[in-house]
C-alpha atoms as a PDB file:
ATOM      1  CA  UNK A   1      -1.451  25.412 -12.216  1.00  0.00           C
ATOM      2  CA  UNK A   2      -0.369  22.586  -9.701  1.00  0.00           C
ATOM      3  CA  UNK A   3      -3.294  22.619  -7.827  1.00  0.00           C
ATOM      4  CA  UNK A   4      -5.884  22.412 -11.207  1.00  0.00           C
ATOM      5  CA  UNK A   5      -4.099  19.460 -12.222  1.00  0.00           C
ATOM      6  CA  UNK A   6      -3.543  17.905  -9.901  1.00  0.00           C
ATOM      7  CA  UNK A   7      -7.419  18.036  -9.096  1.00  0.00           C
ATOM      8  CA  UNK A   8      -8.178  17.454 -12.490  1.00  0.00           C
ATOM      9  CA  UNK A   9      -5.923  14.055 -11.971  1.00  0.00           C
ATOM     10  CA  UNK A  10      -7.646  13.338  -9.010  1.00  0.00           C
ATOM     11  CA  UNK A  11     -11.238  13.458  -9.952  1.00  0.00           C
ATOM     12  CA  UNK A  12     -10.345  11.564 -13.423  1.00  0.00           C
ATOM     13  CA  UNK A  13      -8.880   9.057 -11.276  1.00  0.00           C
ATOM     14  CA  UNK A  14     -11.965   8.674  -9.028  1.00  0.00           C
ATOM     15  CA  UNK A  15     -14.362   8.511 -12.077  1.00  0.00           C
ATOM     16  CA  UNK A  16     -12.336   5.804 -13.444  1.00  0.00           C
ATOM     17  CA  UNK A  17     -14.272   2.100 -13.226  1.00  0.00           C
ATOM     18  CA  UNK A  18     -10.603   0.676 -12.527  1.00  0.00           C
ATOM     19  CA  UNK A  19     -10.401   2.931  -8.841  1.00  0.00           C
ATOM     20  CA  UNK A  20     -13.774   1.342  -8.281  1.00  0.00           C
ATOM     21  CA  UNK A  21     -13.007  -2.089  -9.263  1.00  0.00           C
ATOM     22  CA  UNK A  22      -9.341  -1.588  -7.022  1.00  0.00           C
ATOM     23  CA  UNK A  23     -11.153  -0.556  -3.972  1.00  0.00           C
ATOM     24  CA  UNK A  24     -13.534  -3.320  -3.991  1.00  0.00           C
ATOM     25  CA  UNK A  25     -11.149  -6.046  -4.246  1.00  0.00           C
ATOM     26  CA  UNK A  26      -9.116  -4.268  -1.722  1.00  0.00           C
ATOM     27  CA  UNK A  27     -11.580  -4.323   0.993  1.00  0.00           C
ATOM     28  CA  UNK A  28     -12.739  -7.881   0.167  1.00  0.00           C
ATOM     29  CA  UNK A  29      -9.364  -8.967   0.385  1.00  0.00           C
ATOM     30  CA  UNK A  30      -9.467  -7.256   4.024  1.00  0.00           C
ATOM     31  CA  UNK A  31     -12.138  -8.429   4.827  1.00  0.00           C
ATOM     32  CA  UNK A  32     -11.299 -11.797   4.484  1.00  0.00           C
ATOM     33  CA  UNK A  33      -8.827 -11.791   5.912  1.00  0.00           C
ATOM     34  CA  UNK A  34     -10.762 -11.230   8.921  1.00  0.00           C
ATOM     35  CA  UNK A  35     -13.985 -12.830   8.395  1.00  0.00           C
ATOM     36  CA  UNK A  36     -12.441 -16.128   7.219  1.00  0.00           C
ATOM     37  CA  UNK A  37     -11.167 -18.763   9.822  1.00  0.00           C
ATOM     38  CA  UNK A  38      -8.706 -19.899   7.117  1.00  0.00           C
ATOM     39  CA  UNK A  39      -7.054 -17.190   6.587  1.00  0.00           C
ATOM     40  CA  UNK A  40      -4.668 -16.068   8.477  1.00  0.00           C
ATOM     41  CA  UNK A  41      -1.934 -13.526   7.928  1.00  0.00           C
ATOM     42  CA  UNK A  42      -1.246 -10.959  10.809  1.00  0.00           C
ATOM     43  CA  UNK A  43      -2.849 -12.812  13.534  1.00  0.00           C
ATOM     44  CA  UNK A  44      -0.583 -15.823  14.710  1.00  0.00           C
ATOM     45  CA  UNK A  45      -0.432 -17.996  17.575  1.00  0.00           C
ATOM     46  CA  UNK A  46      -2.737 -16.544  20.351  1.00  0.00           C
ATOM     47  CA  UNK A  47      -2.953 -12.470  18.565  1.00  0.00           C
ATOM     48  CA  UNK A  48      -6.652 -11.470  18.590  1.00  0.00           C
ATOM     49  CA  UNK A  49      -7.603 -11.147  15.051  1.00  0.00           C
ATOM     50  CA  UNK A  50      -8.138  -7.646  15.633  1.00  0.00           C
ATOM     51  CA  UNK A  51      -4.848  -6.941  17.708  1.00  0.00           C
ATOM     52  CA  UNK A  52      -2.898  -3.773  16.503  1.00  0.00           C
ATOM     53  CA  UNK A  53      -0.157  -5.739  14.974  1.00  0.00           C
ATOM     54  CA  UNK A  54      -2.320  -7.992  13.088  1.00  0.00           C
ATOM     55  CA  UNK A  55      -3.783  -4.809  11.896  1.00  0.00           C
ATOM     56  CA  UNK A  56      -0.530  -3.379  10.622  1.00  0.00           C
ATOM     57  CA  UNK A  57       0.997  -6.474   9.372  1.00  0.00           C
ATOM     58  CA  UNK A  58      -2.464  -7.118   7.428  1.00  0.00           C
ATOM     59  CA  UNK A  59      -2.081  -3.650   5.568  1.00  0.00           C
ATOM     60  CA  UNK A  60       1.325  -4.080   4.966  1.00  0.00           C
ATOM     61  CA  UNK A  61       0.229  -7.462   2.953  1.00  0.00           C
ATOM     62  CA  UNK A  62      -1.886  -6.034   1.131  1.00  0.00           C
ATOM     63  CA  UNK A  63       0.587  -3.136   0.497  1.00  0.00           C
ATOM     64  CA  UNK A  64       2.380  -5.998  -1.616  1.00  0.00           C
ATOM     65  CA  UNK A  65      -0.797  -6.484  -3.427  1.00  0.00           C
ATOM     66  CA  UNK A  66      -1.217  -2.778  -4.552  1.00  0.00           C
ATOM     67  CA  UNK A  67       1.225  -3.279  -6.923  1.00  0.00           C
ATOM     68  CA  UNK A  68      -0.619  -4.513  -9.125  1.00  0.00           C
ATOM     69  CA  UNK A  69      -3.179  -1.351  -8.679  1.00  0.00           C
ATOM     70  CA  UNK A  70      -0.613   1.240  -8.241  1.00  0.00           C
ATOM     71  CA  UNK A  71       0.606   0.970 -12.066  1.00  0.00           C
ATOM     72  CA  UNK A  72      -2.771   2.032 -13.332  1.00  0.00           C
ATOM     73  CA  UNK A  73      -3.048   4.956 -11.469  1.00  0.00           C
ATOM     74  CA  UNK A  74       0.509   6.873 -11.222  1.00  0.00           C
ATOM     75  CA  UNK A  75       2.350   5.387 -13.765  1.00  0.00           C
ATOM     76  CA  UNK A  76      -0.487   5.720 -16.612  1.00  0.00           C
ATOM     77  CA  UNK A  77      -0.969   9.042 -16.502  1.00  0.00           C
ATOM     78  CA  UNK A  78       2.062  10.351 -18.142  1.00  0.00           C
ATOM     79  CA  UNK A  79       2.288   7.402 -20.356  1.00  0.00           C
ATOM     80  CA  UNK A  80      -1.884   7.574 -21.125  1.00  0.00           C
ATOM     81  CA  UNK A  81      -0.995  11.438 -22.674  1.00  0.00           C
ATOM     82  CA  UNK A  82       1.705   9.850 -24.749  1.00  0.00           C
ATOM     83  CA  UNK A  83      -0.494   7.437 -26.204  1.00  0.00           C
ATOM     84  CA  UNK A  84      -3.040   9.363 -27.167  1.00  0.00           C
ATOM     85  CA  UNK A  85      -0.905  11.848 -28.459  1.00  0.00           C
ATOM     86  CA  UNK A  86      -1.925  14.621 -26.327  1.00  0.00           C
ATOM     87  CA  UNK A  87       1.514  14.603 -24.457  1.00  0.00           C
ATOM     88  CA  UNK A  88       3.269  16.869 -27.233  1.00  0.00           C
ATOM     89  CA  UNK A  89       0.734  19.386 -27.171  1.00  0.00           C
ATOM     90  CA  UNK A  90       1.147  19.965 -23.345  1.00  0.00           C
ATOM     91  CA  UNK A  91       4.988  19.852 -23.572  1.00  0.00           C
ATOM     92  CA  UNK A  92       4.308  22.889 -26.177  1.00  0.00           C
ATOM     93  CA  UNK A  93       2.400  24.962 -24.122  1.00  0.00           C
ATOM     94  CA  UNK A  94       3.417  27.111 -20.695  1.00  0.00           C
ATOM     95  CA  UNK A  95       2.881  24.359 -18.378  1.00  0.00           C
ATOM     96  CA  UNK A  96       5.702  24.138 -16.517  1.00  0.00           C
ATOM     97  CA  UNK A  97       7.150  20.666 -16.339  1.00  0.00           C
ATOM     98  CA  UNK A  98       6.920  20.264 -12.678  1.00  0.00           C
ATOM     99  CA  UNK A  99       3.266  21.118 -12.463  1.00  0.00           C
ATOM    100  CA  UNK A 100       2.667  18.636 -15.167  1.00  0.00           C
ATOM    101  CA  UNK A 101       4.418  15.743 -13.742  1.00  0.00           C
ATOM    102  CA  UNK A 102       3.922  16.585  -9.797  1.00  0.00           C
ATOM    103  CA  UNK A 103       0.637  17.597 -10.332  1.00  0.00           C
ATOM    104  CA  UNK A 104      -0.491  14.422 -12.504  1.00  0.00           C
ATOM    105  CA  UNK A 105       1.129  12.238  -9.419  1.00  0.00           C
ATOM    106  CA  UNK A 106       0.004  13.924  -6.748  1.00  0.00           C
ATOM    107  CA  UNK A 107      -3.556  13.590  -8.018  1.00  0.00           C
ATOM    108  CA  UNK A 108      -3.161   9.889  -9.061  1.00  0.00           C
ATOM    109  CA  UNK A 109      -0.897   9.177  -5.574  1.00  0.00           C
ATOM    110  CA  UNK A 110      -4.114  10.966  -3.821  1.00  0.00           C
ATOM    111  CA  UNK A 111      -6.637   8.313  -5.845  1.00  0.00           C
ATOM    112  CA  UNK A 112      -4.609   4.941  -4.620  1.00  0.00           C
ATOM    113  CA  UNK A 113      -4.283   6.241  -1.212  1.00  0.00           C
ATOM    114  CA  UNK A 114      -8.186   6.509  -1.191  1.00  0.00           C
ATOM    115  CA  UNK A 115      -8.370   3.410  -2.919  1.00  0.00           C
ATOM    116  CA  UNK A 116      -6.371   1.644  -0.387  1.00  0.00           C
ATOM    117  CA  UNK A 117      -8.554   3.085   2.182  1.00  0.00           C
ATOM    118  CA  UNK A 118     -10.488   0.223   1.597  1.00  0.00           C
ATOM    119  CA  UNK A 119      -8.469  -2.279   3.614  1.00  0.00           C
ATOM    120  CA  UNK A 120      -8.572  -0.848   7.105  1.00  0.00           C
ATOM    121  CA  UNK A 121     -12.584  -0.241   6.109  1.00  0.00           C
ATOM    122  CA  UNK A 122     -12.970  -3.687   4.869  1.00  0.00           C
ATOM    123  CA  UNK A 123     -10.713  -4.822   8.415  1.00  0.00           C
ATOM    124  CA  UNK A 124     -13.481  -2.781  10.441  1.00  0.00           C
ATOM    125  CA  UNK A 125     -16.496  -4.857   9.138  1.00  0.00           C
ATOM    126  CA  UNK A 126     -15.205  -8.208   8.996  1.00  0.00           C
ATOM    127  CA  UNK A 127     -14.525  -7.958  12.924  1.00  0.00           C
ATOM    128  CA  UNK A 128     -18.023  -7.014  12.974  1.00  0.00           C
ATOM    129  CA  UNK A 129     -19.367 -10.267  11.732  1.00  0.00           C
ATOM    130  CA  UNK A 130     -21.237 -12.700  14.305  1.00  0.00           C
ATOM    131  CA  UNK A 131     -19.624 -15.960  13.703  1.00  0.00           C
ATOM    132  CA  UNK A 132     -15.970 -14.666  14.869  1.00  0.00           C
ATOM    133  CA  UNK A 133     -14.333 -16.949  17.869  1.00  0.00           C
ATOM    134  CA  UNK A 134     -15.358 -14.220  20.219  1.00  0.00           C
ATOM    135  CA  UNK A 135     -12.114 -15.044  22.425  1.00  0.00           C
ATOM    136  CA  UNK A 136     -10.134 -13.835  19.597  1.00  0.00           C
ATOM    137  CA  UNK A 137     -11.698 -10.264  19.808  1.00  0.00           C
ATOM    138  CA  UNK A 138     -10.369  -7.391  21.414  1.00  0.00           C
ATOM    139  CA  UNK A 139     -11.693  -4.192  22.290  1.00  0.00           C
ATOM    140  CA  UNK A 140     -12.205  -2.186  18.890  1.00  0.00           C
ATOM    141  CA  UNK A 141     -10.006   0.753  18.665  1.00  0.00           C
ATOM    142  CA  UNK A 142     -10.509   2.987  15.875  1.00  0.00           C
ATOM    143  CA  UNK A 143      -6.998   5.132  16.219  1.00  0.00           C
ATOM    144  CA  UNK A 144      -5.377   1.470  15.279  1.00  0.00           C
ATOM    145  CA  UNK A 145      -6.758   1.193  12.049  1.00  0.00           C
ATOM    146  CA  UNK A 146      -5.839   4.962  11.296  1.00  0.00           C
ATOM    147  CA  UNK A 147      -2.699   5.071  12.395  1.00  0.00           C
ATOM    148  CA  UNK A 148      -1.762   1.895  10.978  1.00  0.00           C
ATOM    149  CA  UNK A 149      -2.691   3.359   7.410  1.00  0.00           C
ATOM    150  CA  UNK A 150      -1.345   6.441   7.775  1.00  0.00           C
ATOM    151  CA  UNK A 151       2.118   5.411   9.477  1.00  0.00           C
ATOM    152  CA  UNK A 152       2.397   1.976   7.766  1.00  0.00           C
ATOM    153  CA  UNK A 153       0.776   1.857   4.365  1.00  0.00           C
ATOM    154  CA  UNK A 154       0.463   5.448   2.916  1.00  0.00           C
ATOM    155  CA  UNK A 155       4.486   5.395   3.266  1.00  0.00           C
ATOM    156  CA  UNK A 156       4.981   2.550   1.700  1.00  0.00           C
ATOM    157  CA  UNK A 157       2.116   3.733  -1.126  1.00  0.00           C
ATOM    158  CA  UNK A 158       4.257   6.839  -1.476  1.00  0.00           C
ATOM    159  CA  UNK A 159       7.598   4.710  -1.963  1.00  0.00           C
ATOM    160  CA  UNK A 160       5.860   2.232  -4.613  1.00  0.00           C
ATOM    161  CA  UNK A 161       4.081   5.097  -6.343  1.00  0.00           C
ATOM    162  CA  UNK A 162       6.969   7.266  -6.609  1.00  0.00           C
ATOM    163  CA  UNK A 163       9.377   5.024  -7.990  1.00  0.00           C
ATOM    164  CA  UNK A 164       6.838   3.089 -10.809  1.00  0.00           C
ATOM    165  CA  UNK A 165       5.901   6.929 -11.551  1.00  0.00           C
ATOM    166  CA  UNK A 166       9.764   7.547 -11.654  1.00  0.00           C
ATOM    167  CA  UNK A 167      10.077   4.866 -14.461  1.00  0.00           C
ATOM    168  CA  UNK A 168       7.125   5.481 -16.509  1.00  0.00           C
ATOM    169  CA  UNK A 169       8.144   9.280 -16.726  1.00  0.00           C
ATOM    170  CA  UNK A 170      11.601   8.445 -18.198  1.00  0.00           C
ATOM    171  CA  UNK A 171      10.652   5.452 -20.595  1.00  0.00           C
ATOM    172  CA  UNK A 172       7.265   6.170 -21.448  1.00  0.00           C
ATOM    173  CA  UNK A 173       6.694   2.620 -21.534  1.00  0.00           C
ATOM    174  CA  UNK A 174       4.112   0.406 -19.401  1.00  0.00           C
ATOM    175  CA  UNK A 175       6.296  -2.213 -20.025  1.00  0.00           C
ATOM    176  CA  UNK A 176       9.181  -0.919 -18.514  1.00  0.00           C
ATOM    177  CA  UNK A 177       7.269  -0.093 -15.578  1.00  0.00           C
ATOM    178  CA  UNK A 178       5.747  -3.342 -14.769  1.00  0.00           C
ATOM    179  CA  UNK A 179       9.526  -4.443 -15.339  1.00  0.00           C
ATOM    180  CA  UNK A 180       9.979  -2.385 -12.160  1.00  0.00           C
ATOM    181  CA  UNK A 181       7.536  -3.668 -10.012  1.00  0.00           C
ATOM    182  CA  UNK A 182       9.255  -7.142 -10.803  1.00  0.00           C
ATOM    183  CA  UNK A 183      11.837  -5.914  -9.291  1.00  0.00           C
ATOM    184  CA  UNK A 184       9.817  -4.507  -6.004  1.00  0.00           C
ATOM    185  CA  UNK A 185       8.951  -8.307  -5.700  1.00  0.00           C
ATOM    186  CA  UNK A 186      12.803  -9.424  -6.205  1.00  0.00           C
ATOM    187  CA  UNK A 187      13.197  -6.989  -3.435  1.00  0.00           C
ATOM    188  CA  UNK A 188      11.166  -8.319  -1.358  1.00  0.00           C
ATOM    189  CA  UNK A 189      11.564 -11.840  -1.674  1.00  0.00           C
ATOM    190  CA  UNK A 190      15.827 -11.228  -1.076  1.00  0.00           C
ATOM    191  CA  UNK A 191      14.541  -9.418   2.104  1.00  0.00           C
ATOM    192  CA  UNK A 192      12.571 -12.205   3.034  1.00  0.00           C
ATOM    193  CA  UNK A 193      15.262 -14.917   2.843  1.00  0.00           C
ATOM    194  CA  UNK A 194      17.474 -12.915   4.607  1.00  0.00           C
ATOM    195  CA  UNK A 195      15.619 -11.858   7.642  1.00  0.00           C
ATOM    196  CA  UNK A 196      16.040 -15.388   9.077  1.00  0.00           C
ATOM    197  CA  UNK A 197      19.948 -15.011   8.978  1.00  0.00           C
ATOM    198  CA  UNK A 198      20.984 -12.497  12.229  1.00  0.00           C
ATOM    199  CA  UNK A 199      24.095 -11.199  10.176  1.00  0.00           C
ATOM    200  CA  UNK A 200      22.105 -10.348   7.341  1.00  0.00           C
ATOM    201  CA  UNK A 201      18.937  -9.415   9.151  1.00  0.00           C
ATOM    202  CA  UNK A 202      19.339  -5.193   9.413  1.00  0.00           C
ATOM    203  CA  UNK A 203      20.741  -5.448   5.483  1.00  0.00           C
ATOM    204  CA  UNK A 204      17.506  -7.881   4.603  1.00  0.00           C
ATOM    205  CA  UNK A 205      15.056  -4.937   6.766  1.00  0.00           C
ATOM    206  CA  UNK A 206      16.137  -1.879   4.334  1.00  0.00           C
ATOM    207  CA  UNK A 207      16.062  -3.789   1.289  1.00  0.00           C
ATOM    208  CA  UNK A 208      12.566  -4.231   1.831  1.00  0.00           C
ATOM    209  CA  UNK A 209      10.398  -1.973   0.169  1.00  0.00           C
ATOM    210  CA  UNK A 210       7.298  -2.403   2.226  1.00  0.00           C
ATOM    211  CA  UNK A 211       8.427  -2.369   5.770  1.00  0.00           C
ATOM    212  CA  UNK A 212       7.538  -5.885   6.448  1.00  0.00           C
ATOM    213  CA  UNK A 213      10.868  -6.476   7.285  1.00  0.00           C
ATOM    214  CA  UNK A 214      11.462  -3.827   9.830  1.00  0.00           C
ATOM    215  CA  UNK A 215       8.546  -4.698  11.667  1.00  0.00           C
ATOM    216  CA  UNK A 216       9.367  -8.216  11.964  1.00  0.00           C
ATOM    217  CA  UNK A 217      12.290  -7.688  13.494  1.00  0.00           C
ATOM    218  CA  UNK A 218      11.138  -5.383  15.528  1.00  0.00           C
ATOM    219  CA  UNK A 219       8.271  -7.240  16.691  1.00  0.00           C
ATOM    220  CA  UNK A 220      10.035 -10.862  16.994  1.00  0.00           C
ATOM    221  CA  UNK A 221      10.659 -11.204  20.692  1.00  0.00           C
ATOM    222  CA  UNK A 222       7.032  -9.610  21.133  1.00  0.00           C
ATOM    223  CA  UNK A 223       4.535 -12.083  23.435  1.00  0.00           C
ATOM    224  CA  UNK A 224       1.233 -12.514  22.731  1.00  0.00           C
ATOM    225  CA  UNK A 225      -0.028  -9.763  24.897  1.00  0.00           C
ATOM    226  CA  UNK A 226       2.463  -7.228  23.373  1.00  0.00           C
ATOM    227  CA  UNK A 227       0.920  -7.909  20.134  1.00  0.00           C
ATOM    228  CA  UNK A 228      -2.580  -7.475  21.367  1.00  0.00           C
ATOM    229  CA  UNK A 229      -1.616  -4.030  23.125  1.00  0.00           C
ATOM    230  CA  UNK A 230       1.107  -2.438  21.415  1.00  0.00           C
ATOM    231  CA  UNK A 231       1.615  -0.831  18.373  1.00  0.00           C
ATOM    232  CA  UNK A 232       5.034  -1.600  16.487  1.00  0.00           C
ATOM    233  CA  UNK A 233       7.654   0.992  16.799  1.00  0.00           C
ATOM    234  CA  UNK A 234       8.555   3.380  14.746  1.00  0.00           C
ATOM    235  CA  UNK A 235      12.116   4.493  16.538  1.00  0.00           C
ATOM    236  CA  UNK A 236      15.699   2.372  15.208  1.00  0.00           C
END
């Protein structure tokens, strides 16, 4: 019963014109980030645009802006039942509860990590356009992208997704749930004034819930040509 629901979840999810709409601005967002000379978010200094650092730091970004996708897929699927009032006839029947709830996130979790797909797709293209500063190119490695989604952002999808779904399965409430993504962003903006303090730096790196933290300090005494080369660690 897991499995059907969760594949029901998941093709509902991918029929739904706000997946559609999510990818879309997801890989434009990418890709401008790329394509546009003014913009500039993971490539400082003298990084290729394209270096394997920019690449991660861009996803993690834009890891910030799935919150604002990640709500409509995980946590509206228990409260969507609820509203419609279809959630007490389910809760009546032999579905066990952790088929119902695992199975609706799984499916939905499956849907934004698809969605979200879009960046390191929408990253790929915009290197591909002609008017790029050519000396700010570097050879294009596919595993980058890849492993920068699947180490960097599906982790931090499964962190968001898990603890919006969290809330909306206790409260029932939208509300309540966008109340928690607030405080993702509170979060994240504590961690960011504290990563610039050394005493509070390692505190300031786990209190961030979408590992931009971590990697900055892991990356901070990096030169240029690490950055172009390397991929942040993983290890400490």
């Amino acid at each position: 019963m897991f499995g059907k629901i969760a594949s029901f979840e998941f093709w509902y999810q991918l029929k739904s014109p706000v997946f559609w709409v999510s990818a879309f601005i997801l890989a434009v967002m990418a890709f401008g980030s790329v394509a546009s000379p003014n913009i500039q978010i993971g490539a400082p200094g003298n990084t290729n645009i394209n270096a394997p650092f920019a690449i991660v730091i861009v996803q993690l970004v834009m890891s910030i802006f799935s919150l604002f996708i990640v709500p409509a897929f995980v946590a509206n699927v228990v409260v969507r039942d609820d509203d419609t009032g279809y959630g007490p006839i389910i809760r009546s029947t032999r579905i066990k509860k952790f088929d119902y709830l695992f199975g609706r996130f799984t499916g939905a979790f499956l849907a934004s990590v698809i969605a979200f797909a879009a960046v390191p797709l929408g990253l790929l293209i915009g290197v591909q356009m002609p008017w790029l500063d050519q000396e700010r190119l570097g050879p294009v490695v596919l595993s980058h992208y890849v492993t920068a989604f699947f180490l960097y952002a599906v982790p931090t999808l499964f962190i968001v997704s898990a603890f919006l779904f969290a809330i909306a399965a206790v409260v029932r409430s939208m509300t309540m749930t966008y109340i928690g993504v607030i405080v993702l962003f509170i979060f994240s903006a504590i961690s960011g004034q504290w990563l610039d303090d050394l005493k509070n730096e390692r505190l300031a790196a786990l209190l961030d819930p979408f590992g931009s933290g971590p990697v900055g300090i892991s990356t901070k005494y990096w030169t240029a040509s690490d950055r172009n080369t390397m991929m942040p660690p993983l290890d400490g």
